[in-house]
C-alpha atoms as a PDB file:
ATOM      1  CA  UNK A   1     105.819 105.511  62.725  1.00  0.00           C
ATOM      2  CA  UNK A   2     103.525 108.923  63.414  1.00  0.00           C
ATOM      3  CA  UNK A   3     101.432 106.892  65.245  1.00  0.00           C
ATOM      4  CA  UNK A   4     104.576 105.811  67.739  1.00  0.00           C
ATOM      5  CA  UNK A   5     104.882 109.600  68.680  1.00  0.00           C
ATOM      6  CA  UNK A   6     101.480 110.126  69.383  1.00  0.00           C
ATOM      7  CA  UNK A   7     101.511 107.342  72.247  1.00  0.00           C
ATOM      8  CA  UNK A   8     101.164 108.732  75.407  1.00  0.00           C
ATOM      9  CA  UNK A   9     103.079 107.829  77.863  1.00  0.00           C
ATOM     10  CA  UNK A  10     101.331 107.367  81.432  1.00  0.00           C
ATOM     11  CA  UNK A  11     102.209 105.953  84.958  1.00  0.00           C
ATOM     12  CA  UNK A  12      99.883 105.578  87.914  1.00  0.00           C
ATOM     13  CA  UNK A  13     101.162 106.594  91.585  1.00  0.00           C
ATOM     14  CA  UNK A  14      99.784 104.648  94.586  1.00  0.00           C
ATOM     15  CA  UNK A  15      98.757 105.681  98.031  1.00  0.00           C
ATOM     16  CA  UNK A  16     101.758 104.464  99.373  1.00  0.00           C
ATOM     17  CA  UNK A  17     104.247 106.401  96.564  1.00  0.00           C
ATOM     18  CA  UNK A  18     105.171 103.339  94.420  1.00  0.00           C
ATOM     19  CA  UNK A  19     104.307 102.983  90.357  1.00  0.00           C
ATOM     20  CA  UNK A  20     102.299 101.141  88.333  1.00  0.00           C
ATOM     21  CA  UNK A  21     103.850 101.409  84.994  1.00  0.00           C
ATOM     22  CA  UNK A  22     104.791 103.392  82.366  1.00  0.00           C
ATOM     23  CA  UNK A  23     103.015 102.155  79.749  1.00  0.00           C
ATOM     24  CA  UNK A  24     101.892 104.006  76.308  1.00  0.00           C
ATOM     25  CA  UNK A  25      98.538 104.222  75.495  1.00  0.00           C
ATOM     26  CA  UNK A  26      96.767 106.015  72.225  1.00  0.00           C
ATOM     27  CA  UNK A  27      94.942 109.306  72.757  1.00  0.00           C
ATOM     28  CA  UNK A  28      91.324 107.434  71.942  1.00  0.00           C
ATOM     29  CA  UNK A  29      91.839 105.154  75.010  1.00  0.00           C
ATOM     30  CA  UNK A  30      89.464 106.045  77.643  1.00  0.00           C
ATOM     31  CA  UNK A  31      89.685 106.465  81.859  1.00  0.00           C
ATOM     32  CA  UNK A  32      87.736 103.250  82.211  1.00  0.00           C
ATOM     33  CA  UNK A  33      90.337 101.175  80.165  1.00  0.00           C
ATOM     34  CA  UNK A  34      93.157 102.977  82.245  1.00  0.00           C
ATOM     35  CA  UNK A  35      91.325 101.291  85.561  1.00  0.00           C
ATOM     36  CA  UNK A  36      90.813  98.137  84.447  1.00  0.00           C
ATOM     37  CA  UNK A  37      94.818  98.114  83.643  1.00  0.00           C
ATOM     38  CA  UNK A  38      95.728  99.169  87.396  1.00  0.00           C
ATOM     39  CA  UNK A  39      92.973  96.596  88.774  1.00  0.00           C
ATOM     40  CA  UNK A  40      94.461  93.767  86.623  1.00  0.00           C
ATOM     41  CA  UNK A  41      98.378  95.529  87.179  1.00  0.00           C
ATOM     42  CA  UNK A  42      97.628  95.824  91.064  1.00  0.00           C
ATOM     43  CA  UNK A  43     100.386  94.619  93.185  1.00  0.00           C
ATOM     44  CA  UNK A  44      99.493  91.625  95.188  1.00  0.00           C
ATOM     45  CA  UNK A  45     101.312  92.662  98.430  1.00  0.00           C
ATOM     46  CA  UNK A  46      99.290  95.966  98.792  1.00  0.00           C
ATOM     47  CA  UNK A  47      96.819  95.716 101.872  1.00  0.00           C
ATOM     48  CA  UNK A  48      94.450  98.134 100.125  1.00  0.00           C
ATOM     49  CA  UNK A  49      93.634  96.939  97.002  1.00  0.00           C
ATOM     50  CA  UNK A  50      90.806  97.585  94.341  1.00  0.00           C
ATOM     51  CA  UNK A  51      88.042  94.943  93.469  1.00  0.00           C
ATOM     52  CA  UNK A  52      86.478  96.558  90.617  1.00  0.00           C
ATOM     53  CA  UNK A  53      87.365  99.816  88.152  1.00  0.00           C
ATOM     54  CA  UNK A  54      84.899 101.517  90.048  1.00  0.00           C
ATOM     55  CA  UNK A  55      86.642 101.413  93.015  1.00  0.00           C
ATOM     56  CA  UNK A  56      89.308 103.667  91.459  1.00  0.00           C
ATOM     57  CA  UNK A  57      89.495 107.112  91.340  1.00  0.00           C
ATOM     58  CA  UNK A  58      92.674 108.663  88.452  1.00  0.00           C
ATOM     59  CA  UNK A  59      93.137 112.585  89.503  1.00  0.00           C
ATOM     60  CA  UNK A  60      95.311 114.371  87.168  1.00  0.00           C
ATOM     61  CA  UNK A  61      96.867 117.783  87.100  1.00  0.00           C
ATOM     62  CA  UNK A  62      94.264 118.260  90.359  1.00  0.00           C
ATOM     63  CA  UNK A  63      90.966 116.385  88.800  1.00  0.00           C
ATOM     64  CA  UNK A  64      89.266 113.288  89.183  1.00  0.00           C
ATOM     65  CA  UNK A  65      89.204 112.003  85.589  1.00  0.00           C
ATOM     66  CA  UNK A  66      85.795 110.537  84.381  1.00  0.00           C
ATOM     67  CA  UNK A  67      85.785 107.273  83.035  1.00  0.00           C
ATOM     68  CA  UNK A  68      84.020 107.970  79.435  1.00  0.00           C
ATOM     69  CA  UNK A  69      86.805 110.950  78.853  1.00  0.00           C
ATOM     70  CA  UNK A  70      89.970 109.738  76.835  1.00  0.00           C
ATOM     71  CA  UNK A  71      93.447 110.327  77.276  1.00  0.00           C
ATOM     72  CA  UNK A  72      93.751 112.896  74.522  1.00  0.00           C
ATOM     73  CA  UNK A  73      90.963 114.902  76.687  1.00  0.00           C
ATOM     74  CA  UNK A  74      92.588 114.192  79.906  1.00  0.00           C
ATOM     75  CA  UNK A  75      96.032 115.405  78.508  1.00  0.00           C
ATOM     76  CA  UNK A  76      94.695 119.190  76.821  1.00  0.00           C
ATOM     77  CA  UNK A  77      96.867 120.940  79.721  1.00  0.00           C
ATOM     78  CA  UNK A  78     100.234 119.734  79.103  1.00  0.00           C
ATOM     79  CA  UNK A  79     100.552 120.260  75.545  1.00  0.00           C
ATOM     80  CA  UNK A  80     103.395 122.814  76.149  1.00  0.00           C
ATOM     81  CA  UNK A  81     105.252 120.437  78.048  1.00  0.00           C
ATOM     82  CA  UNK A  82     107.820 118.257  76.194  1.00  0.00           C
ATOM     83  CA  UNK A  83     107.180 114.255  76.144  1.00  0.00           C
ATOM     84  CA  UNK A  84     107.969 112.757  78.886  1.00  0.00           C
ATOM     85  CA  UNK A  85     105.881 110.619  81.485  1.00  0.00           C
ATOM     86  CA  UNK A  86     102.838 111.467  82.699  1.00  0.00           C
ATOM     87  CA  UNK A  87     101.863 110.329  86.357  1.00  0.00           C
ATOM     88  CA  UNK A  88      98.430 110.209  87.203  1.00  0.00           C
ATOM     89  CA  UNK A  89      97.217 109.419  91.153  1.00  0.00           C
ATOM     90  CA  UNK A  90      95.073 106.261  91.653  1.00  0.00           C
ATOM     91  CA  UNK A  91      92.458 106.416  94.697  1.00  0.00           C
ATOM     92  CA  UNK A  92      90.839 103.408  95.667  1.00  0.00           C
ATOM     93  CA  UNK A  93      87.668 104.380  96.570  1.00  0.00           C
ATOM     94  CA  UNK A  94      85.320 101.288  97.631  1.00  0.00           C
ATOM     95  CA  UNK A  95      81.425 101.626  95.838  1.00  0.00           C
ATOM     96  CA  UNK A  96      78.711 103.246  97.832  1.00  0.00           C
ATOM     97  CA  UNK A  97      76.845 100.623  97.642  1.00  0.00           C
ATOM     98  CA  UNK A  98      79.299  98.338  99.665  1.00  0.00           C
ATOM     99  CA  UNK A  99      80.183 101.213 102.142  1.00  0.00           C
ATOM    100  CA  UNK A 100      76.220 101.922 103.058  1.00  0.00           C
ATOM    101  CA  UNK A 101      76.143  98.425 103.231  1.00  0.00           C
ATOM    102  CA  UNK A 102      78.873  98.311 105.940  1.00  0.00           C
ATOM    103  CA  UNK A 103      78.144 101.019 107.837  1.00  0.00           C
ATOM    104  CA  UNK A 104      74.315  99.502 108.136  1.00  0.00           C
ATOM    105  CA  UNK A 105      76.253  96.354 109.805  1.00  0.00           C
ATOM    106  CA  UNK A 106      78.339  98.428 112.623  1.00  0.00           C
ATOM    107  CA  UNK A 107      75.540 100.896 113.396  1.00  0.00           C
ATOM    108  CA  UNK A 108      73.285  97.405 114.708  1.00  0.00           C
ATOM    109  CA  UNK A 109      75.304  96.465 117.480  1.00  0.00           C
ATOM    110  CA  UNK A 110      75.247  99.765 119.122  1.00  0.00           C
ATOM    111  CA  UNK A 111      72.352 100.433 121.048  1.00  0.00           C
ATOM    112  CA  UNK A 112      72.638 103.583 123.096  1.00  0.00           C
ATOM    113  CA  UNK A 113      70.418 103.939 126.601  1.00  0.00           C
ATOM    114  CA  UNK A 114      69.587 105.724 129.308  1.00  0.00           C
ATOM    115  CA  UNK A 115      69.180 105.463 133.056  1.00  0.00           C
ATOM    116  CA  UNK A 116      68.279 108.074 135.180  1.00  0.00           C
ATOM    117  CA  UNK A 117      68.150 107.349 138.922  1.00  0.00           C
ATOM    118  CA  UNK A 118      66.160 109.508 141.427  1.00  0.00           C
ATOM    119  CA  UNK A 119      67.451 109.977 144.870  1.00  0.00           C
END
């Protein structure tokens, strides 16, 4: 049972303050398996929600966690801390890609002119 206590325990806090777990994960999972959980986990009723793992951002203990770093990595400043919970931020973030992309849309309609009149 060693490998029990070496679970860590992890739960992800939305924009609007509720949960998303705990659950336990091992050390040698990584960010990106941690977003695909809160995609698949996501509550339905949420207006914002996440269509990909890339569209979420994890920040813990003030850092936006990369997504080929592990848990074990992520966790290196709360080793003095007794077990307990760990609570990690989720920020859904939509991809660049699709935000240029919408931007490019609005910007069309508005076309900006001038008129000067001469008296």
């Amino acid at each position: 049972m060693p490998e029990e206590e070496e679970l860590v325990e992890l739960k992800f806090r939305l924009y609007d303050g509720s949960d998303i777990g705990p659950f336990r994960y091992s050390p040698a999972s990584t960010v990106a398996m941690l977003k695909e959980r809160i995609v698949a986990d996501w509550p339905k009723d949420k207006k914002i929600a996440p269509k990909a793992a890339n569209d979420v951002k994890l920040i813990n203990a003030g850092k936006i966690l990369e997504n080929n770093k592990t848990v074990g990595q992520c966790r290196v400043p709360f080793g003095d801390l007794p077990k307990g919970v760990i609570t990690m931020h989720v920020v859904v973030q939509p991809s660049l890609a699709k935000a240029k992309a919408e931007k490019k849309v609005d910007d069309a309609p508005r076309k900006s002119f001038c008129s000067c009149s001469i008296l």
